[in-house]
Structure formats: C-alpha cells, structure tokens
C-alpha atoms as a PDB file:
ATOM      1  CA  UNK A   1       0.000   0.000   0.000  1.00  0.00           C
ATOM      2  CA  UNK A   2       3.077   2.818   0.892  1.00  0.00           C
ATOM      3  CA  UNK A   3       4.004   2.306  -3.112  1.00  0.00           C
ATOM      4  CA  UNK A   4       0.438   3.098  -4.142  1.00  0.00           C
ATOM      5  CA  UNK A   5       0.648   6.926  -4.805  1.00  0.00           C
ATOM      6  CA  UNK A   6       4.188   6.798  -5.907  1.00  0.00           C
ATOM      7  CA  UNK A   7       2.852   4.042  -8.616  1.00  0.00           C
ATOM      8  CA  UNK A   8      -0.661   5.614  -9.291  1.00  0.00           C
ATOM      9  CA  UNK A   9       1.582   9.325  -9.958  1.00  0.00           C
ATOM     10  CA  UNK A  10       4.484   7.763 -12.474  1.00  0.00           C
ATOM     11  CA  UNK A  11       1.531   5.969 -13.989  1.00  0.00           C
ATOM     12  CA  UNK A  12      -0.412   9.063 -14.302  1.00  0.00           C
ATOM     13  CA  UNK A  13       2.296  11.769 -14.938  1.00  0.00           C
ATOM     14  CA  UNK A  14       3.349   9.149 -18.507  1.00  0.00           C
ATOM     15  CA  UNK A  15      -0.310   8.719 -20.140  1.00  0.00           C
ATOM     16  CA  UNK A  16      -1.069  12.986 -19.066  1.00  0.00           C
ATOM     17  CA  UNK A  17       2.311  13.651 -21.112  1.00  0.00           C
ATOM     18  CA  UNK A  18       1.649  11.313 -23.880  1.00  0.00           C
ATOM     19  CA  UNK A  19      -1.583  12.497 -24.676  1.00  0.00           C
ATOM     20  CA  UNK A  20      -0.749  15.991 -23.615  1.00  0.00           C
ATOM     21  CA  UNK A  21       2.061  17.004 -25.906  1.00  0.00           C
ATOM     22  CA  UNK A  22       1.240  19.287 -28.614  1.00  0.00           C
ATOM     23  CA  UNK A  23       2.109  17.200 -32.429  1.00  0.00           C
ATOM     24  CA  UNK A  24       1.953  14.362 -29.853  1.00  0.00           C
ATOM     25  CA  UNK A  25       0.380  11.665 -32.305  1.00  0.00           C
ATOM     26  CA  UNK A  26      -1.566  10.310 -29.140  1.00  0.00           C
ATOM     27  CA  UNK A  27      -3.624  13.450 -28.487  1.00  0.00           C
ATOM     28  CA  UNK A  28      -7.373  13.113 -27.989  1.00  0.00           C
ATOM     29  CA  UNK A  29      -9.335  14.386 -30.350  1.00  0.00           C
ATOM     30  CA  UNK A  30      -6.640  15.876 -31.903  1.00  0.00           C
ATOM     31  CA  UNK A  31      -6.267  19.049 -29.433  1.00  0.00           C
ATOM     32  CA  UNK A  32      -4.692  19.676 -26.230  1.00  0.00           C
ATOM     33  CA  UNK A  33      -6.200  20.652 -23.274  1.00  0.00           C
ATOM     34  CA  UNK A  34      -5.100  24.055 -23.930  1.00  0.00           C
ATOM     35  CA  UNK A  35      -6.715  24.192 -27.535  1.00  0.00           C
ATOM     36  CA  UNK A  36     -10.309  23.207 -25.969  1.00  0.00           C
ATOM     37  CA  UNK A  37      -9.881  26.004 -23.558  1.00  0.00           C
ATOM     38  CA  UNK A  38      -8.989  28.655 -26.287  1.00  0.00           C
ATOM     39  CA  UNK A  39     -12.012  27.716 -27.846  1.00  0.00           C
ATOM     40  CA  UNK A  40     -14.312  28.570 -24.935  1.00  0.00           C
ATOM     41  CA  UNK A  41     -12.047  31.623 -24.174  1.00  0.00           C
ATOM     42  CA  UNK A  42     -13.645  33.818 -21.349  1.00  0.00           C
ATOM     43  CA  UNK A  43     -12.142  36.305 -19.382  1.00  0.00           C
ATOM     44  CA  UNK A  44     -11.116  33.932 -16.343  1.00  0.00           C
ATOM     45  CA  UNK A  45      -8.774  31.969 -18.775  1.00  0.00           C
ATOM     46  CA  UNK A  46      -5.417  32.638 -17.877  1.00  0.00           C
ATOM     47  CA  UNK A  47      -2.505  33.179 -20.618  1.00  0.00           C
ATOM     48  CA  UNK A  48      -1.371  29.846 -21.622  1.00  0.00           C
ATOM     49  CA  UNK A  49       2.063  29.660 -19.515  1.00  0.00           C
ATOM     50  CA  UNK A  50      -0.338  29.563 -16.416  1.00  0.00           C
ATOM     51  CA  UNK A  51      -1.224  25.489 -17.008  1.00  0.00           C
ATOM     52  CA  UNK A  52       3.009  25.176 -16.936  1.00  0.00           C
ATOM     53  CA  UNK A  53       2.289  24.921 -13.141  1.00  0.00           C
ATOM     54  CA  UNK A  54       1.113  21.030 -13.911  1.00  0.00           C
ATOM     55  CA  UNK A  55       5.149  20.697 -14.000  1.00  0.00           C
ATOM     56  CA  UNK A  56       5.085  21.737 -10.232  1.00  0.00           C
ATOM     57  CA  UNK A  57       2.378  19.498  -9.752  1.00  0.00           C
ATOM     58  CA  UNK A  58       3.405  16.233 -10.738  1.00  0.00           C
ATOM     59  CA  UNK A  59       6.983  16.754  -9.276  1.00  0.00           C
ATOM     60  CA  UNK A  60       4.767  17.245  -5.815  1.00  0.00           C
ATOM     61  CA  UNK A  61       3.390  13.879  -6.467  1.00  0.00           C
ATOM     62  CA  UNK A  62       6.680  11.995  -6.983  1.00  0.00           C
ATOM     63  CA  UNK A  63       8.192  13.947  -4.072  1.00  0.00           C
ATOM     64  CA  UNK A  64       5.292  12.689  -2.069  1.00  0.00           C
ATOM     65  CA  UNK A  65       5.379   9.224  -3.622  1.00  0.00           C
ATOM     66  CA  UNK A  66       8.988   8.654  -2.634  1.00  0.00           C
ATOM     67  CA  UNK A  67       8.217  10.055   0.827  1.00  0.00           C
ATOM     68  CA  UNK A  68       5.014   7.624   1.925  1.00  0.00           C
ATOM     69  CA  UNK A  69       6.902   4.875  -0.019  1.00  0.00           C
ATOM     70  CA  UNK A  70      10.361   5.051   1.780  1.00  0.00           C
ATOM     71  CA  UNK A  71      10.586   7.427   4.641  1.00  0.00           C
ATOM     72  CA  UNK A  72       6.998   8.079   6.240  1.00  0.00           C
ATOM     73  CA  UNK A  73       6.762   6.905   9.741  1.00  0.00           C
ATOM     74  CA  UNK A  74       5.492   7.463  12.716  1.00  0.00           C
ATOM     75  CA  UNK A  75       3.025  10.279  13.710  1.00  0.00           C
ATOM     76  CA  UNK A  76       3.818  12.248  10.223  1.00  0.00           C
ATOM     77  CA  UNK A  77       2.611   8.974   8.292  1.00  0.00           C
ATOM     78  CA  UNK A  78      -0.510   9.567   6.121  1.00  0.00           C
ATOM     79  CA  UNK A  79      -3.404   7.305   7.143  1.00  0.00           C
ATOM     80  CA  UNK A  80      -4.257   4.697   4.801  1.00  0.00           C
ATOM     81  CA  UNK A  81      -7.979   6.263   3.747  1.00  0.00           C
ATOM     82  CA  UNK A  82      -6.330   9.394   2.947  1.00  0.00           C
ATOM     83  CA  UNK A  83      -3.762   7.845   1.106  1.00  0.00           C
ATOM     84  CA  UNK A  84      -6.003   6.070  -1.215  1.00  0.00           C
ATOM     85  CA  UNK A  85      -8.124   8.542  -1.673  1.00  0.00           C
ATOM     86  CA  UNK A  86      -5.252  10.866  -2.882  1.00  0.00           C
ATOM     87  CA  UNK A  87      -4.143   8.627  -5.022  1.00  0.00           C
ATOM     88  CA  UNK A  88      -7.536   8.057  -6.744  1.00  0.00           C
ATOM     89  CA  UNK A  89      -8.144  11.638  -7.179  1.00  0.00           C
ATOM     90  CA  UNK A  90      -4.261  11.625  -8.819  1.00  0.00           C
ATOM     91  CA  UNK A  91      -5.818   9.241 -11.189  1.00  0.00           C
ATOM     92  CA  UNK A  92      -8.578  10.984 -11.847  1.00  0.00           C
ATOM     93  CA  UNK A  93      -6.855  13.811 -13.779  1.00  0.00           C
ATOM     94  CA  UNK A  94      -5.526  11.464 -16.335  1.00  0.00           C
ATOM     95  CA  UNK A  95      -9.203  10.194 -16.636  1.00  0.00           C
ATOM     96  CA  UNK A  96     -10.557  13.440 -16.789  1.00  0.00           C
ATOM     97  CA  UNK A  97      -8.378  13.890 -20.109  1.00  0.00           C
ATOM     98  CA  UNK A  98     -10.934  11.574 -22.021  1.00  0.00           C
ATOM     99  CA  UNK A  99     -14.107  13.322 -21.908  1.00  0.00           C
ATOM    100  CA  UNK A 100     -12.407  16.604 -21.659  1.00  0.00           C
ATOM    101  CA  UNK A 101     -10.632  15.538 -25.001  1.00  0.00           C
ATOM    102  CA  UNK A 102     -13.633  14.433 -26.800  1.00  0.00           C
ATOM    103  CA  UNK A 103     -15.875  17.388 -26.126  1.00  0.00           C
ATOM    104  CA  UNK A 104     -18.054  15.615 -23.724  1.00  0.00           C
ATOM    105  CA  UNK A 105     -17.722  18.901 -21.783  1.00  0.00           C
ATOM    106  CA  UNK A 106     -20.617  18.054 -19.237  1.00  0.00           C
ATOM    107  CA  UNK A 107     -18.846  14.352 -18.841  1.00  0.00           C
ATOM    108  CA  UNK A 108     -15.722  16.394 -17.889  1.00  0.00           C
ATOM    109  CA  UNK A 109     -17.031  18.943 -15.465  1.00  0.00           C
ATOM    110  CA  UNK A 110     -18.365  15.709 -13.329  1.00  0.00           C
ATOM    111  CA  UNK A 111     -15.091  14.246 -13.219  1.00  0.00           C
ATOM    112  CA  UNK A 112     -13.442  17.716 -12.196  1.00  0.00           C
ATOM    113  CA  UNK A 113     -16.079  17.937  -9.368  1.00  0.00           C
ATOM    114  CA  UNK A 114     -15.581  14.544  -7.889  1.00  0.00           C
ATOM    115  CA  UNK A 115     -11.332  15.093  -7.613  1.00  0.00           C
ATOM    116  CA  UNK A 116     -12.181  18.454  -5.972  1.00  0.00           C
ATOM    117  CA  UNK A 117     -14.596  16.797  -3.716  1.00  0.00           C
ATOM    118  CA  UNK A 118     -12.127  13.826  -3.181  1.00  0.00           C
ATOM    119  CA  UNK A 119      -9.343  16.529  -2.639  1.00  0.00           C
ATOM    120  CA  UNK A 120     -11.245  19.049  -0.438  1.00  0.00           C
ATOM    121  CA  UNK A 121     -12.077  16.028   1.893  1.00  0.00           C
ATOM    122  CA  UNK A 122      -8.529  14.804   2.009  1.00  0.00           C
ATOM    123  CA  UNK A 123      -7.403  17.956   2.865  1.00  0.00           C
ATOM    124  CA  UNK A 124      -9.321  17.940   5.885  1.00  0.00           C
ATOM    125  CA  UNK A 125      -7.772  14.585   6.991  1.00  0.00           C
ATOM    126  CA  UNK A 126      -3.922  15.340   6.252  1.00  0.00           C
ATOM    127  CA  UNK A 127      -3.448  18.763   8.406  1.00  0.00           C
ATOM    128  CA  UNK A 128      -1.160  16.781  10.748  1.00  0.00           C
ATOM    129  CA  UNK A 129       1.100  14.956   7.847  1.00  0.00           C
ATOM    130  CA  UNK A 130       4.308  15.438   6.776  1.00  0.00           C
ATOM    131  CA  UNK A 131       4.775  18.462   5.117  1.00  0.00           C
ATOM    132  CA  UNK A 132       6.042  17.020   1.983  1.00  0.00           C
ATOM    133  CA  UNK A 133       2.272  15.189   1.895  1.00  0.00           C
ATOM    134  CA  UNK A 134       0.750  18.125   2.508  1.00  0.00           C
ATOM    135  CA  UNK A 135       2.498  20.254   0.367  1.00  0.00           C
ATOM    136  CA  UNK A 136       1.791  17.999  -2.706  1.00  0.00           C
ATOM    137  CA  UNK A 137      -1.922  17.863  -1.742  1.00  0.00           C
ATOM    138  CA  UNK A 138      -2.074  21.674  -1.191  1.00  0.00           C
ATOM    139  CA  UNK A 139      -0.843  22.288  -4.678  1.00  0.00           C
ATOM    140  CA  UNK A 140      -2.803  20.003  -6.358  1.00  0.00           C
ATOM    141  CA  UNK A 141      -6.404  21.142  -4.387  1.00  0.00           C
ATOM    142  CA  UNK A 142      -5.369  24.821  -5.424  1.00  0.00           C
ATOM    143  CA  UNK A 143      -4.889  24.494  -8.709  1.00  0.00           C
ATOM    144  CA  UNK A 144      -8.213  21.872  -8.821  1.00  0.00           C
ATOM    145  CA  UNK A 145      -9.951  24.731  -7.452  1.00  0.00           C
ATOM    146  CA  UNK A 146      -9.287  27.132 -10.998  1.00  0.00           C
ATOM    147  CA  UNK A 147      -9.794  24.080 -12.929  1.00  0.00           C
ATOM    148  CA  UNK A 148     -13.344  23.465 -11.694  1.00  0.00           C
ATOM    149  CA  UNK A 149     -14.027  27.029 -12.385  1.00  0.00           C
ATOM    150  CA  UNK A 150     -12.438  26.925 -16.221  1.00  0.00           C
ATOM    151  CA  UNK A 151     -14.087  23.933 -16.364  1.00  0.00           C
ATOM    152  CA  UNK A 152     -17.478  25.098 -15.368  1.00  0.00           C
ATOM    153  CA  UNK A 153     -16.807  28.334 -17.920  1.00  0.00           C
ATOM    154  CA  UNK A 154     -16.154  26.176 -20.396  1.00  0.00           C
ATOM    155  CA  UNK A 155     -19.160  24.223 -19.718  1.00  0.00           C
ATOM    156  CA  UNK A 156     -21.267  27.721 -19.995  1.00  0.00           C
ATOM    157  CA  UNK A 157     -19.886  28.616 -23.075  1.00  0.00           C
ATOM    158  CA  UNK A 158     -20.312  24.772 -24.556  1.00  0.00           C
ATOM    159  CA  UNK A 159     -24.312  25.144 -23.346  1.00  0.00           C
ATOM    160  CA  UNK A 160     -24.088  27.957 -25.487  1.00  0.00           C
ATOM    161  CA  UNK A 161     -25.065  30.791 -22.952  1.00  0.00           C
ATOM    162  CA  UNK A 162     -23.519  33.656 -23.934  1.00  0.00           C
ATOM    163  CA  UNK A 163     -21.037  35.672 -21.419  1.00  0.00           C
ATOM    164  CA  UNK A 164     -20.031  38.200 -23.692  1.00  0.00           C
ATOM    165  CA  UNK A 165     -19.307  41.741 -23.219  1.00  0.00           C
ATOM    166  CA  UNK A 166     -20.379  43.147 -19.736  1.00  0.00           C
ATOM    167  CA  UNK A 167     -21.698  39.980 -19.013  1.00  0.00           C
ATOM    168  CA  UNK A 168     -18.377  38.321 -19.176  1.00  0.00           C
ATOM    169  CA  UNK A 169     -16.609  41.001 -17.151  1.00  0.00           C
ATOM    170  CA  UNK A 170     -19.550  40.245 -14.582  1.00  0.00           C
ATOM    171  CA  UNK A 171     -19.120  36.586 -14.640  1.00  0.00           C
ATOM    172  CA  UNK A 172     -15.565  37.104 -13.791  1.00  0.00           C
ATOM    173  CA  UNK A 173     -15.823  39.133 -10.819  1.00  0.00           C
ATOM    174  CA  UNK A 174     -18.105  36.827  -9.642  1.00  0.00           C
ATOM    175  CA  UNK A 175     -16.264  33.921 -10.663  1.00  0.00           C
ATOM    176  CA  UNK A 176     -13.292  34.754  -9.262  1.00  0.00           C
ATOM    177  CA  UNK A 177     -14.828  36.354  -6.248  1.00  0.00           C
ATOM    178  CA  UNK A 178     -16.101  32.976  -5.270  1.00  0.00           C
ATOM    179  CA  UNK A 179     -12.450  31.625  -5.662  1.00  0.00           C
ATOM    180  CA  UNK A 180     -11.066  34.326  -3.718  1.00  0.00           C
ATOM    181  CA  UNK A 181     -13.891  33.933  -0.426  1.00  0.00           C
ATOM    182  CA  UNK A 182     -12.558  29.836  -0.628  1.00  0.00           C
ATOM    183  CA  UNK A 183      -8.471  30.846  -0.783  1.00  0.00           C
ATOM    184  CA  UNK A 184      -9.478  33.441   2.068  1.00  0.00           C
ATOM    185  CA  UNK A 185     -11.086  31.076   3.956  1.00  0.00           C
ATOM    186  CA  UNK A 186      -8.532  28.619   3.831  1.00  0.00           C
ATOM    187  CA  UNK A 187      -5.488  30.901   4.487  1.00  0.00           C
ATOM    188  CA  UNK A 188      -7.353  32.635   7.897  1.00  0.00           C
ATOM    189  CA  UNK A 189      -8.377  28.921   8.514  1.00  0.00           C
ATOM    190  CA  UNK A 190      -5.338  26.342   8.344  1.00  0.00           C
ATOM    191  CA  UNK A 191      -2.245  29.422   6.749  1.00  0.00           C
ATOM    192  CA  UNK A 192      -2.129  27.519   3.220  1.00  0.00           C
ATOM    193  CA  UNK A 193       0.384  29.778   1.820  1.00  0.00           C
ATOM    194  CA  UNK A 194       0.583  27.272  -1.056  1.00  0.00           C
ATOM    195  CA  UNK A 195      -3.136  27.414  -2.235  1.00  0.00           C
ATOM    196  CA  UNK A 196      -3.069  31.489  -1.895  1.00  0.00           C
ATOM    197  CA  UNK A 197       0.323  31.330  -4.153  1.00  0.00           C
ATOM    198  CA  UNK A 198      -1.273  29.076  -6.552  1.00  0.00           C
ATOM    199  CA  UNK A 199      -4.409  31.302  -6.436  1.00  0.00           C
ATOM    200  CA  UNK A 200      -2.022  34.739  -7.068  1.00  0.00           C
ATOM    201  CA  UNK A 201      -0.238  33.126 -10.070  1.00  0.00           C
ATOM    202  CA  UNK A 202      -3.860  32.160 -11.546  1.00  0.00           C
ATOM    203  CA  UNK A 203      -4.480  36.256 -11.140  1.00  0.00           C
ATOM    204  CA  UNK A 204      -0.997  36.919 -12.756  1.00  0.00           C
ATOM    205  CA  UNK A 205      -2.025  34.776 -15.630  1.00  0.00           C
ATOM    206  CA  UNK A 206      -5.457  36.131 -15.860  1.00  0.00           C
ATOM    207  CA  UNK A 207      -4.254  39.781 -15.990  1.00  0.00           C
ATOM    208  CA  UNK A 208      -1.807  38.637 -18.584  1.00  0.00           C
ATOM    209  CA  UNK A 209      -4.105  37.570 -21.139  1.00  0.00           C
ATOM    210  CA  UNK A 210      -6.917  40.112 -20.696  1.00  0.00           C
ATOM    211  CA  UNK A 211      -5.266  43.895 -20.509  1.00  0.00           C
ATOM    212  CA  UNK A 212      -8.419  45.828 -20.314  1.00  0.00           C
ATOM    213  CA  UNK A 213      -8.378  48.407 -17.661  1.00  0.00           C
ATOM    214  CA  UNK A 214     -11.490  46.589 -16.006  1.00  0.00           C
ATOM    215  CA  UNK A 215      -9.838  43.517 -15.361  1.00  0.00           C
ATOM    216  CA  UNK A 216      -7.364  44.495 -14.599  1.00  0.00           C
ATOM    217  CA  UNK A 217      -8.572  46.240 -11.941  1.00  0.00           C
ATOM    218  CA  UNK A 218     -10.997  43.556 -10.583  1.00  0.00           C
ATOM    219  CA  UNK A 219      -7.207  41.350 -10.361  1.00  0.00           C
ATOM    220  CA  UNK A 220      -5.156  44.106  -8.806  1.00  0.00           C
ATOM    221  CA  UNK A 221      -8.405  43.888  -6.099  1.00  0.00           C
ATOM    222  CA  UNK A 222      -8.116  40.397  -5.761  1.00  0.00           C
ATOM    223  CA  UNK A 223      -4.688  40.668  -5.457  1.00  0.00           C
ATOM    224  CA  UNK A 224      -4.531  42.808  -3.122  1.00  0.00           C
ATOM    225  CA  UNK A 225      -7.143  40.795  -0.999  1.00  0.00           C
ATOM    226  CA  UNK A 226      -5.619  38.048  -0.926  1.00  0.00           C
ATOM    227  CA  UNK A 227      -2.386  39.360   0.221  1.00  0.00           C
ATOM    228  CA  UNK A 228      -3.821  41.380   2.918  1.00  0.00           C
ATOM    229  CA  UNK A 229      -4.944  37.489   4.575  1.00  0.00           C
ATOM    230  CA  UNK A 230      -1.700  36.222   3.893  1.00  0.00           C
ATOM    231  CA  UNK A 231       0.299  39.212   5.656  1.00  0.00           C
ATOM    232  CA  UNK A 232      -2.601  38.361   7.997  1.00  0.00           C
ATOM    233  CA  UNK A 233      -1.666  34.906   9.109  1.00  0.00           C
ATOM    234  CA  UNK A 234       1.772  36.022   8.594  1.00  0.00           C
ATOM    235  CA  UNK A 235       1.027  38.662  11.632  1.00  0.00           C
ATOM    236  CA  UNK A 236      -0.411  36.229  13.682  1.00  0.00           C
ATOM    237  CA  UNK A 237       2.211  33.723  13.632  1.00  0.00           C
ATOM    238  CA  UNK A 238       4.868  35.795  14.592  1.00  0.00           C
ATOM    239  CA  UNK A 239       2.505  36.977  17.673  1.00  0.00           C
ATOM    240  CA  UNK A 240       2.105  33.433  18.740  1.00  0.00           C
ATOM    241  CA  UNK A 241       5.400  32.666  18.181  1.00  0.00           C
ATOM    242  CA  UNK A 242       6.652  35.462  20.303  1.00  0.00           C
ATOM    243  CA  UNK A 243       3.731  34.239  23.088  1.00  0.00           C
ATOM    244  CA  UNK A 244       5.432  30.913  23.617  1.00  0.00           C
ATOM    245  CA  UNK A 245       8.861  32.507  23.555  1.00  0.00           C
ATOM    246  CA  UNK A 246       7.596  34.589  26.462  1.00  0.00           C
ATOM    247  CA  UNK A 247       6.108  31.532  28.104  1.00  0.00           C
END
C-alpha cells in the first residue's frame, strides 16, 4: 500500500504527457487541453504559460510518492484512507483527459467535481502529515480549485449561454470572487500559503491575457485581498510565536 501513490503518480504523470504534448500523435481528439480552452475563451482563462504549473504538480506527487513509499513513519505517516483517496483523485486527472478531449464537456465537469470533492475532503484529513504530503496535496487542491471554475466556464460557453461583453466582465468578478472567499477562507483557517500562491499566479495569468483596464482592476483587487490574509496569518504567527517565547 506505501508504493500506491508513488505508482498511481508515475503511472499518471506518462499517459497525461503522452496524450498531452502538442504534435503528440496520441492526443485526444486531436487538441490539447489548452486548444479546448482557447475555444471557450472567457475572461477567467489565464494566458497559456499559467497550465506550466502542472510541472510543479506532478513533481509534488513523486516527491510525495517517494516520501510515503520510503521514509513516512510514525506520527507524520498519512493514514491509509487518505492515502487512497489521494491517489484516486491523482488518477482521476488522467481520466478526466478523455471526456475533456472528446468534447463531452458536461462528462468532464463531473469528473473535475468529484477530484475536488475527493481533494477538499482529504485535505481535511492530512493537516497533521508530513509536510512534503501536505504540500503535494495543497498544490494540487489549489490548482483543482481554478480548474473546476475553467471547467465550469467552459461548460457555460459549450451550453451555449452567452457571457459576452459586460456579461463576461460580470461573470468574472463573480467567478473569481467565489475563488477568492474559498483561498481566504482557507489561508485565515489552516495558513495555506501554497493554495493562496497558486491562487495569485492564476491572477498573474489572468491579468496577462486580458489587458483591459477593467480587469485588470478587478485582479489588482483580488490581489490585493488576498495578500492582505496572507500578511494576515503572517502577523499572527509571529505573535504566537513570540507568546510561547515569552512563556
């Protein structure tokens, strides 16, 4: 069982780059993940360089692999539930590919929900892990969390509601709003530096690809938000730090 998420990752991490690779002859449907995004473009769709954070990803994976394989013990050893469980929702990105691939958009958003369900509950179980686990699960629930809402943009636009014009400047301020309440939430409630990092870059990369002056502003708010609760938790770790100095 310690080998499973190391195996379940490698496994994972080969068929995701085989049938990921642009001019890769083993692409589904012909188009990356990427393409199918660019052609339900709204303005939450980061610039392209954005999805180069699956590198980060899948080297959190093997990290954590290697860890719960070889040198997990004790009190810092993920529990076998949570351990499965990870590992299944690892898996599930690679199945995720197929109906994402194939335009069965609705197919796909399912999928996305269930590994950020999986995820989200996983989260919950690991706070006392090693950091290495929780680390790798941090990063990969963060970045889950923009997926689901791409993936539920594109799933608008493939309905064919429109969210053009004003409407789409709407949809993202609510759209990332609703991200940004979660991230808060989750930095005040457990300091997940990671997942508020991952949640900044996914700004950077939105503000990137859309330069009007209105989204950009609606990022630099978010932005700002954001790090106001980090320098937040930042603040009051220092103060209870100093507290049990004093004690």
């Amino acid at each position: 069982m310690r080998y499973l998420l190391l195996i379940t990752a490698l496994i994972t991490i080969g068929l995701t780059t085989l049938v990921s690779i642009p001019g890769s002859p083993y692409l589904i449907g012909g188009m990356t993940q990427a393409d199918i995004s660019a052609m339900f473009a709204t303005s939450v769709t980061p610039v392209g360089v954005t999805f180069a954070i699956w590198s980060l990803i899948y080297l959190s994976w093997v990290i954590a692999g290697v860890y719960v394989a070889f040198f997990a013990q004790g009190k810092s050893k993920i529990d076998t539930q949570s351990l499965v469980l990870f590992s299944i929702a690892v898996a599930l990105t690679a199945v995720w590919l197929l109906p994402w691939g194939n335009l069965y958009i609705s197919i796909a958003l399912v999928v996305m929900l269930a590994i950020l369900g999986l995820l989200a509950y996983v989260f919950t179980r690991t706070r006392t892990a090693h950091v290495v686990v929780r680390s790798s699960i941090e990063i990969t629930l963060a970045w889950i969390i923009m997926a689901t809402a791409l993936n539920i943009t594109v799933w608008i636009r493939y309905m064919g509601w429109s969210l053009g014009g004003p409407t789409d400047l709407y949809y993202a301020i609510f759209a990332l709003g609703a991200i940004l309440l979660i991230i808060s939430e989750l930095q005040c409630g457990y300091r997940t530096y990671i997942i508020s990092g991952v949640f900044l870059w996914t700004l950077l990369g939105v503000y990137i690809a859309h330069p009007t002056m209105e989204m950009r502003g609606v990022v630099i708010i978010y932005v700002v938000t954001i790090g106001f609760y980090i320098l937040q938790s930042l603040r009051n770790k220092k103060t209870a730090l100093s507290a049990l100095k004093f004690w």
